[in-house]
C-alpha atoms as a PDB file:
ATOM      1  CA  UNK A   1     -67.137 -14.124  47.559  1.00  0.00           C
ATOM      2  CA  UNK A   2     -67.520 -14.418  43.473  1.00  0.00           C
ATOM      3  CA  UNK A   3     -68.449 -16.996  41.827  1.00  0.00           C
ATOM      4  CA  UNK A   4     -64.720 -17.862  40.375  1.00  0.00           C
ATOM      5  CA  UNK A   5     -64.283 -18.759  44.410  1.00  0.00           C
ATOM      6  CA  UNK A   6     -62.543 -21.762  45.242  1.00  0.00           C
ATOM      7  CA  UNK A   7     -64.204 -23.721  47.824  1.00  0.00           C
ATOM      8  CA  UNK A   8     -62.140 -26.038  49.726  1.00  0.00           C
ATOM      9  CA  UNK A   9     -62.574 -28.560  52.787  1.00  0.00           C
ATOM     10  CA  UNK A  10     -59.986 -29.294  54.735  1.00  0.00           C
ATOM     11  CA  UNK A  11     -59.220 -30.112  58.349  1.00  0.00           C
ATOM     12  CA  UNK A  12     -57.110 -28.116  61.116  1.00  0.00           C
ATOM     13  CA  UNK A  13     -56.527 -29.831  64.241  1.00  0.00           C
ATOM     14  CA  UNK A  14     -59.070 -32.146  64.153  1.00  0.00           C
ATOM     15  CA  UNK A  15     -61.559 -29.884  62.720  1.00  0.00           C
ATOM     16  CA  UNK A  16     -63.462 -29.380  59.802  1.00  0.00           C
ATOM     17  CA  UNK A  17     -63.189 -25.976  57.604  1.00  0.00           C
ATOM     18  CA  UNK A  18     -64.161 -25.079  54.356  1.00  0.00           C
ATOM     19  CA  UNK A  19     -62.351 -22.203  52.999  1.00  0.00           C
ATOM     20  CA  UNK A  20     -63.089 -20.050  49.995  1.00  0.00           C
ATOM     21  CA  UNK A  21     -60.297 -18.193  48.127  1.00  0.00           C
ATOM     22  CA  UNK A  22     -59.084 -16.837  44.211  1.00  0.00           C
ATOM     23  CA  UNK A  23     -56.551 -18.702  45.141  1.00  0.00           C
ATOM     24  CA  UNK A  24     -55.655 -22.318  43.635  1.00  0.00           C
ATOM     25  CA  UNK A  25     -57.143 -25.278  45.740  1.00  0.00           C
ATOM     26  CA  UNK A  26     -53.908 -26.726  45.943  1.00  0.00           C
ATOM     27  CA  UNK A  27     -52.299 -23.435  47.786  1.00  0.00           C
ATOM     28  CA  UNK A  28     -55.610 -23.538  49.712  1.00  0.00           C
ATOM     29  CA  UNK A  29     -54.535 -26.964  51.302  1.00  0.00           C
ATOM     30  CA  UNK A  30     -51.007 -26.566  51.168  1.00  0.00           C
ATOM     31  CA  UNK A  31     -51.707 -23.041  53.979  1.00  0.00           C
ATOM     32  CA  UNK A  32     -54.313 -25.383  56.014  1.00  0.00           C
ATOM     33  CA  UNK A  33     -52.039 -28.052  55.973  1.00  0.00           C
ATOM     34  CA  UNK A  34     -49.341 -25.272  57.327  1.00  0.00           C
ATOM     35  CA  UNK A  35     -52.009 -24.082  60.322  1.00  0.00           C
ATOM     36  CA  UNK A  36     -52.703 -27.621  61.308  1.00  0.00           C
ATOM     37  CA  UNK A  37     -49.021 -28.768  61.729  1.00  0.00           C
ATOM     38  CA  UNK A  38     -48.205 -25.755  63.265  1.00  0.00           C
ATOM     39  CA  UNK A  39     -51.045 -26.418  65.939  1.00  0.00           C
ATOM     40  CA  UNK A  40     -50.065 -29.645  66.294  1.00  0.00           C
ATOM     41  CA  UNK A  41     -45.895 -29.114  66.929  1.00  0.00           C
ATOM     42  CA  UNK A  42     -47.246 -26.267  69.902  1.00  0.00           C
ATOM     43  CA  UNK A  43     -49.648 -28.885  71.491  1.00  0.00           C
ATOM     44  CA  UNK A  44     -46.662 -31.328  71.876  1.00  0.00           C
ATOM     45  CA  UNK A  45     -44.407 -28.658  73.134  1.00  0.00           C
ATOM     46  CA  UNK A  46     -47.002 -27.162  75.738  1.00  0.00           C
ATOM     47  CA  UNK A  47     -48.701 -30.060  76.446  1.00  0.00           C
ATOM     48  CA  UNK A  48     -52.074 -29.240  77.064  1.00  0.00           C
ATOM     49  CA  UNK A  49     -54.073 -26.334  76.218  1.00  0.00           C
ATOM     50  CA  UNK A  50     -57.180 -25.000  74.761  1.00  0.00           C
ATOM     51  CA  UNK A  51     -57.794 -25.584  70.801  1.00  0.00           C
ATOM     52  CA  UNK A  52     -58.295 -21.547  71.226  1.00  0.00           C
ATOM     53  CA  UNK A  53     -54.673 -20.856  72.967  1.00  0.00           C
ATOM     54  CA  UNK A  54     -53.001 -23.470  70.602  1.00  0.00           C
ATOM     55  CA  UNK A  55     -54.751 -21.610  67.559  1.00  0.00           C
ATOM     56  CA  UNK A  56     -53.619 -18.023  68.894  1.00  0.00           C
ATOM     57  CA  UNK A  57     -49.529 -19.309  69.573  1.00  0.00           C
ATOM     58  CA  UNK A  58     -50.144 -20.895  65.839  1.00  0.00           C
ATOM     59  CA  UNK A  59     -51.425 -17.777  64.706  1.00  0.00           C
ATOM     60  CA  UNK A  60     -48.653 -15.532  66.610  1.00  0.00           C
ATOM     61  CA  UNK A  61     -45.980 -18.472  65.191  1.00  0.00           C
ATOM     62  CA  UNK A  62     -47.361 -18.026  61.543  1.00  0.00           C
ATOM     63  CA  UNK A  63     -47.399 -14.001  61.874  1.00  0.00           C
ATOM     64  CA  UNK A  64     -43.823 -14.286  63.168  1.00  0.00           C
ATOM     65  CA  UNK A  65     -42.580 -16.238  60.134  1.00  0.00           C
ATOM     66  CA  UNK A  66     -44.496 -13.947  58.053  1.00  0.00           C
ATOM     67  CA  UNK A  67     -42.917 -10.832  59.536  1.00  0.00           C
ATOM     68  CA  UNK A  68     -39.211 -12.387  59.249  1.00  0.00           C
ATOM     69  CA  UNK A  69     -39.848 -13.143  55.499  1.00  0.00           C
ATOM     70  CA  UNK A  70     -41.026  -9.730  54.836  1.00  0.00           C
ATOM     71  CA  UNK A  71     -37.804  -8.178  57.002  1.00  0.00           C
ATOM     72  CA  UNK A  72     -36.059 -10.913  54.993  1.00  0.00           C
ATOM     73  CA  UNK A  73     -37.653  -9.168  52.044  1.00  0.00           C
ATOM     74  CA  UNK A  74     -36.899  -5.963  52.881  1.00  0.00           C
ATOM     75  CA  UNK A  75     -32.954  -6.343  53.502  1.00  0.00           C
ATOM     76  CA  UNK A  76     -32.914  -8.522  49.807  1.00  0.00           C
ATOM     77  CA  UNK A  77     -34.692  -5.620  48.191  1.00  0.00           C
ATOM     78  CA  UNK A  78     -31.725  -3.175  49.878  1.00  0.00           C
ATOM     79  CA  UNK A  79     -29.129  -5.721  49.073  1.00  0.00           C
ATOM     80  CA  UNK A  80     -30.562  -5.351  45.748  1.00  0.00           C
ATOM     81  CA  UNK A  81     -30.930  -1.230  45.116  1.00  0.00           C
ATOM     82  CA  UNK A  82     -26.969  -1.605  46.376  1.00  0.00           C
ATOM     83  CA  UNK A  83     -26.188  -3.989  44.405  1.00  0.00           C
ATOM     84  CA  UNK A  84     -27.966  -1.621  41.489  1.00  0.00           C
ATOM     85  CA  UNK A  85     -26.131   1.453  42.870  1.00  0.00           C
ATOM     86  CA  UNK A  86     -22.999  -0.813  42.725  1.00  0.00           C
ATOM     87  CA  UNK A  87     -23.432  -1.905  39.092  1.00  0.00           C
ATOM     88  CA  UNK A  88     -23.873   1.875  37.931  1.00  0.00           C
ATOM     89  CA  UNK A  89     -20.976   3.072  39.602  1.00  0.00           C
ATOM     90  CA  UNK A  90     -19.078   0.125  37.972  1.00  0.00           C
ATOM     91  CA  UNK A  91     -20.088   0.839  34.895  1.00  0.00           C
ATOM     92  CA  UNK A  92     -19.020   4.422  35.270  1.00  0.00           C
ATOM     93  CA  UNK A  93     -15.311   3.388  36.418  1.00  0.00           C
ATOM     94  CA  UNK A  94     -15.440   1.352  33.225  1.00  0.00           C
ATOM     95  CA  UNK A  95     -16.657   4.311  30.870  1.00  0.00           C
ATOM     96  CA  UNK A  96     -14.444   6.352  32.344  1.00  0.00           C
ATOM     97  CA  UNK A  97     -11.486   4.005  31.659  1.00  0.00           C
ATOM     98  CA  UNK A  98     -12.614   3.357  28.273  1.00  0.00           C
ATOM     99  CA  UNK A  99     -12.440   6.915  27.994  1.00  0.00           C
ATOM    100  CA  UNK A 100      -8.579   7.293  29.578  1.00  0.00           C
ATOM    101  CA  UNK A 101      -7.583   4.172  27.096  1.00  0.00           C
ATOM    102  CA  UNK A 102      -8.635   5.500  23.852  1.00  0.00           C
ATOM    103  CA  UNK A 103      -7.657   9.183  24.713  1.00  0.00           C
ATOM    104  CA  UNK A 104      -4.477   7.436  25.321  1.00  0.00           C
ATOM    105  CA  UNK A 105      -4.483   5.657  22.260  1.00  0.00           C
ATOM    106  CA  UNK A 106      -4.784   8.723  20.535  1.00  0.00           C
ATOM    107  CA  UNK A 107      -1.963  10.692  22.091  1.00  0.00           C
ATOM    108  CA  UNK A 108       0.605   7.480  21.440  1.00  0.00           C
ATOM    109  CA  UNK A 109      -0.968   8.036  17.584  1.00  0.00           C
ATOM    110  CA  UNK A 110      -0.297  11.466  17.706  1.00  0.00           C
ATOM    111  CA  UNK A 111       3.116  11.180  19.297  1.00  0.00           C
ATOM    112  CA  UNK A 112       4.323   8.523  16.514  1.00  0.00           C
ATOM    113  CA  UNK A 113       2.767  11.007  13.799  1.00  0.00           C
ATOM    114  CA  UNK A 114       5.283  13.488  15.100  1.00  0.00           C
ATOM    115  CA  UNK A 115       8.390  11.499  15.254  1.00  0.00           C
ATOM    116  CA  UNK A 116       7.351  10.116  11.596  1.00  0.00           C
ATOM    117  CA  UNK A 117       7.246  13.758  10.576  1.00  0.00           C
ATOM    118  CA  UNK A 118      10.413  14.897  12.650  1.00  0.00           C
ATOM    119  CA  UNK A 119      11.944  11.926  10.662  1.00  0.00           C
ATOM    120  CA  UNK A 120      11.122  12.652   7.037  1.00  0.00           C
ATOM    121  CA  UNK A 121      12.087  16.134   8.092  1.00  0.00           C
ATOM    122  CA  UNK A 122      15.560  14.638   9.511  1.00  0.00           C
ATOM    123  CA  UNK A 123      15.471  12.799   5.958  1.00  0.00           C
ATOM    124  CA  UNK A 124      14.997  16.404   3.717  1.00  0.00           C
ATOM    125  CA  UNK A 125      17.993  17.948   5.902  1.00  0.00           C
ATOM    126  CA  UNK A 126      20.269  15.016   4.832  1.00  0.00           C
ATOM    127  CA  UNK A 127      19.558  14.876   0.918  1.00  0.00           C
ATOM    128  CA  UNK A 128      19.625  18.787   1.087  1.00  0.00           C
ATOM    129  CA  UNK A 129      23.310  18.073   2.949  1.00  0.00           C
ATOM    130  CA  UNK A 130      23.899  15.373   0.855  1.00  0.00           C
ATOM    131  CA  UNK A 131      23.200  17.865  -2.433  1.00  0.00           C
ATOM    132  CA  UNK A 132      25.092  20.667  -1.044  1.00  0.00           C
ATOM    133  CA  UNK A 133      27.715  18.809  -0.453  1.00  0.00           C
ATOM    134  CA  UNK A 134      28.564  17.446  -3.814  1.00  0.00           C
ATOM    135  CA  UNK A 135      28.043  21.031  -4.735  1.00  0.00           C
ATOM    136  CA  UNK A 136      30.542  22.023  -3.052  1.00  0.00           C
ATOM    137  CA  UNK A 137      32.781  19.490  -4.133  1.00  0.00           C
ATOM    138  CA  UNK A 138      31.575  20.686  -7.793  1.00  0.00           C
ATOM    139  CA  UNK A 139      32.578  23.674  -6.707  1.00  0.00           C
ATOM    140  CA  UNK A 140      36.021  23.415  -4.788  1.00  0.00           C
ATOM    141  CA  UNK A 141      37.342  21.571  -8.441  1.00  0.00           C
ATOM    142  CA  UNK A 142      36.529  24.595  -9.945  1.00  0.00           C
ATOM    143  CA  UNK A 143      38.291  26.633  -7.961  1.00  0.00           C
ATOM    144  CA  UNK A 144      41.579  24.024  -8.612  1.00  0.00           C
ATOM    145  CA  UNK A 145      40.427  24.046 -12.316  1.00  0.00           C
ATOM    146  CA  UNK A 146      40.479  28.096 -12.348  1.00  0.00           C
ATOM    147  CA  UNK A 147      43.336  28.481 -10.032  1.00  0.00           C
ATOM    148  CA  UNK A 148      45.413  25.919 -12.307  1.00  0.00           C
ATOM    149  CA  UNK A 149      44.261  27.999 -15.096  1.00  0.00           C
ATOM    150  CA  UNK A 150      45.506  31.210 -13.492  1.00  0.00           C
ATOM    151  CA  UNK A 151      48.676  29.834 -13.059  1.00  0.00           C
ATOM    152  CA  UNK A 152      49.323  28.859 -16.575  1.00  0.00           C
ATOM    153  CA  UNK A 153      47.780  32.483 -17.632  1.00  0.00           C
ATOM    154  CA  UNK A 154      50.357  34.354 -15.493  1.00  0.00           C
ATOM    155  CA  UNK A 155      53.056  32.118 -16.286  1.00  0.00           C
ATOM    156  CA  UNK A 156      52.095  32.779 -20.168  1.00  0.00           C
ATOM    157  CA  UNK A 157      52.555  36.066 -19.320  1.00  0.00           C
ATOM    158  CA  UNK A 158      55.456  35.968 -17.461  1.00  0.00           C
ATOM    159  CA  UNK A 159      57.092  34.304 -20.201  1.00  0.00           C
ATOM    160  CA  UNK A 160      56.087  37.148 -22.697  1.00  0.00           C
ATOM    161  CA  UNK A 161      57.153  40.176 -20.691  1.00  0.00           C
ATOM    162  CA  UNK A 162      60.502  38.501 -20.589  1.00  0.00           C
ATOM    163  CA  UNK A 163      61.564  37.058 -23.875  1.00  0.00           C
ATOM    164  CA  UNK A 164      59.601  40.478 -25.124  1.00  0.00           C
ATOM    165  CA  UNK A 165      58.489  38.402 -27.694  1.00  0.00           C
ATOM    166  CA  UNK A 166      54.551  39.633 -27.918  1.00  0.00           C
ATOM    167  CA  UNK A 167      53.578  42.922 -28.419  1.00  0.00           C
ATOM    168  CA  UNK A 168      51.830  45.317 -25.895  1.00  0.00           C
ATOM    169  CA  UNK A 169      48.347  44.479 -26.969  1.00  0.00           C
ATOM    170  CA  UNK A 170      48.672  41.097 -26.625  1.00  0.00           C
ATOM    171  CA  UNK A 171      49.945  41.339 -23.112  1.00  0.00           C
ATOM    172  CA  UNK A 172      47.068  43.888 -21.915  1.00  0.00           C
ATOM    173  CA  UNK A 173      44.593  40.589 -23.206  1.00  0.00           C
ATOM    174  CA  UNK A 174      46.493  38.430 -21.417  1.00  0.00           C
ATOM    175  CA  UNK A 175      46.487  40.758 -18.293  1.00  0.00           C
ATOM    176  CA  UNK A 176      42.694  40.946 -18.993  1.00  0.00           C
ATOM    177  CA  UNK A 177      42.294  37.151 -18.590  1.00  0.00           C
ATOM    178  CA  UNK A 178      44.402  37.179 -15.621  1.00  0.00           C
ATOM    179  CA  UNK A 179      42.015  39.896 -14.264  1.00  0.00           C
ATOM    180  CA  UNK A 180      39.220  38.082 -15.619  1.00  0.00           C
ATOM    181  CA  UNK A 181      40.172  34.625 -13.988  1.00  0.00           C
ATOM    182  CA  UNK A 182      41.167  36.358 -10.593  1.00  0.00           C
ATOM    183  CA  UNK A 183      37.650  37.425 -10.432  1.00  0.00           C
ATOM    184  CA  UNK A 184      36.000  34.090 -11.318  1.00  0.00           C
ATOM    185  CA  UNK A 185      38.086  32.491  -8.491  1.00  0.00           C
ATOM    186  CA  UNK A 186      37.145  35.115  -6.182  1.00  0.00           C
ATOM    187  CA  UNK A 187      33.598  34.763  -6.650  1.00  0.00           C
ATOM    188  CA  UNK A 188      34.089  30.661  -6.493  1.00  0.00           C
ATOM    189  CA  UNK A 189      35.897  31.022  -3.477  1.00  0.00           C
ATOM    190  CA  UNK A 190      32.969  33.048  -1.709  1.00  0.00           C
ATOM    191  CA  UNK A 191      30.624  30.970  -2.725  1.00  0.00           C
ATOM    192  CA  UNK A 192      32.395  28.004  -1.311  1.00  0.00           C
ATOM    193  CA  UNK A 193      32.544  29.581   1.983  1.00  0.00           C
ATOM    194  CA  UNK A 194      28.960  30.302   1.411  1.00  0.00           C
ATOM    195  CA  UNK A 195      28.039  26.337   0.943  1.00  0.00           C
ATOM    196  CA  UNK A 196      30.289  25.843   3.698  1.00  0.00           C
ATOM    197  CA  UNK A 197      28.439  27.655   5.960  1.00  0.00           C
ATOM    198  CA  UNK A 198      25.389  26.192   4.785  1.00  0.00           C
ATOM    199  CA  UNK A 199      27.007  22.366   5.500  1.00  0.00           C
ATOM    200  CA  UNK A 200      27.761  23.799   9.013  1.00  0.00           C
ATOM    201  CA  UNK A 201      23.692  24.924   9.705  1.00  0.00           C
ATOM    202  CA  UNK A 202      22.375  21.584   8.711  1.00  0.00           C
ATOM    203  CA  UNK A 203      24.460  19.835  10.706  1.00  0.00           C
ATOM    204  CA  UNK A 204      23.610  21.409  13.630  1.00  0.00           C
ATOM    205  CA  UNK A 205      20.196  20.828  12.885  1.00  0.00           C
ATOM    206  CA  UNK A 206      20.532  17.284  12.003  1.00  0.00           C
ATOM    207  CA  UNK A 207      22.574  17.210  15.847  1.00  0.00           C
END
């Protein structure tokens, strides 16, 4: 034994020991104290008996406890690499559903970033409508502006060739003007079918 030894007397079943140990003197007494009542609860049960036979059921008692704490051991420290495996495959679920939420999260961003740009596209169709139609409607009171103006130029004329009252120049300008304005309101009128057409595309689009 070293020096740093404890050395302890105590007393097992009558009998005096003294026991050496690293261990504190207070855990030294509290184990003889252990031996000796176990000794003593097997001499009551068996009744009589040899201090050797008590002290080998004591000893086979003691190893007995000692071998159901370690088992006892031995199934906490499996309970507690399970419970480890357990908390890693927990943790994994919960990775893996922090994973699903924000990818989630991301495709609900995405999907409102599309409808936001399907809407301000929705929005450019309608002004463009909206300026294509007034356009039109710039357009159409042209037409009746021209057409009224046609009307008056070959009524002008009308007059002329029959009160014979202008000479022949004067009625080949007016026929030129007539010409002139019949163009115009051609070219108005296919260009209103043109915007027309135009209106009819957006729509649909818009639908």
């Amino acid at each position: 034994m070293s020096d740093s030894a404890n050395r302890v007397n105590v007393r097992i079943f009558g009998q005096e020991y003294t026991i050496s140990g690293d261990k504190p003197r207070d855990y030294i007494m509290k184990v003889a104290d252990h031996v000796d009542e176990m000794m003593k609860k097997i001499e009551t049960s068996s009744g009589n008996g040899s201090s050797a036979s008590i002290a080998a059921l004591a000893a086979v008692n003691i190893t007995d406890e000692y071998f159901s704490l370690q088992s006892g051991q031995s199934e906490m420290d499996q309970e507690k690499e399970q419970l480890k495996k357990d908390m890693a495959h927990y943790m994994q679920l919960w990775d893996e559903a922090k994973k699903n939420f924000l990818q989630y999260k991301e495709d609900a961003q995405g999907s409102l970033d599309q409808r936001d740009q399907i809407q301000e596209k929705l929005n450019e169709k309608s002004i463009e409508n909206d300026s294509l139609m007034r356009s039109l409607e710039e357009k159409e009171k042209r037409i009746d502006e021209l057409e009224e103006k046609v009307n008056n130029l070959a009524s002008r004329l009308k007059a002329k060739e029959d009160g014979q009252s202008s000479s022949s120049s004067r009625i080949r300008e007016l026929e030129g003007k007539v010409k002139e304005a019949e163009g115009n309101f051609f070219e108005l009128q296919m260009e209103n079918i043109r915007l027309k057409s135009e209106v009819e595309r957006l729509k649909k689009e818009e639908g």
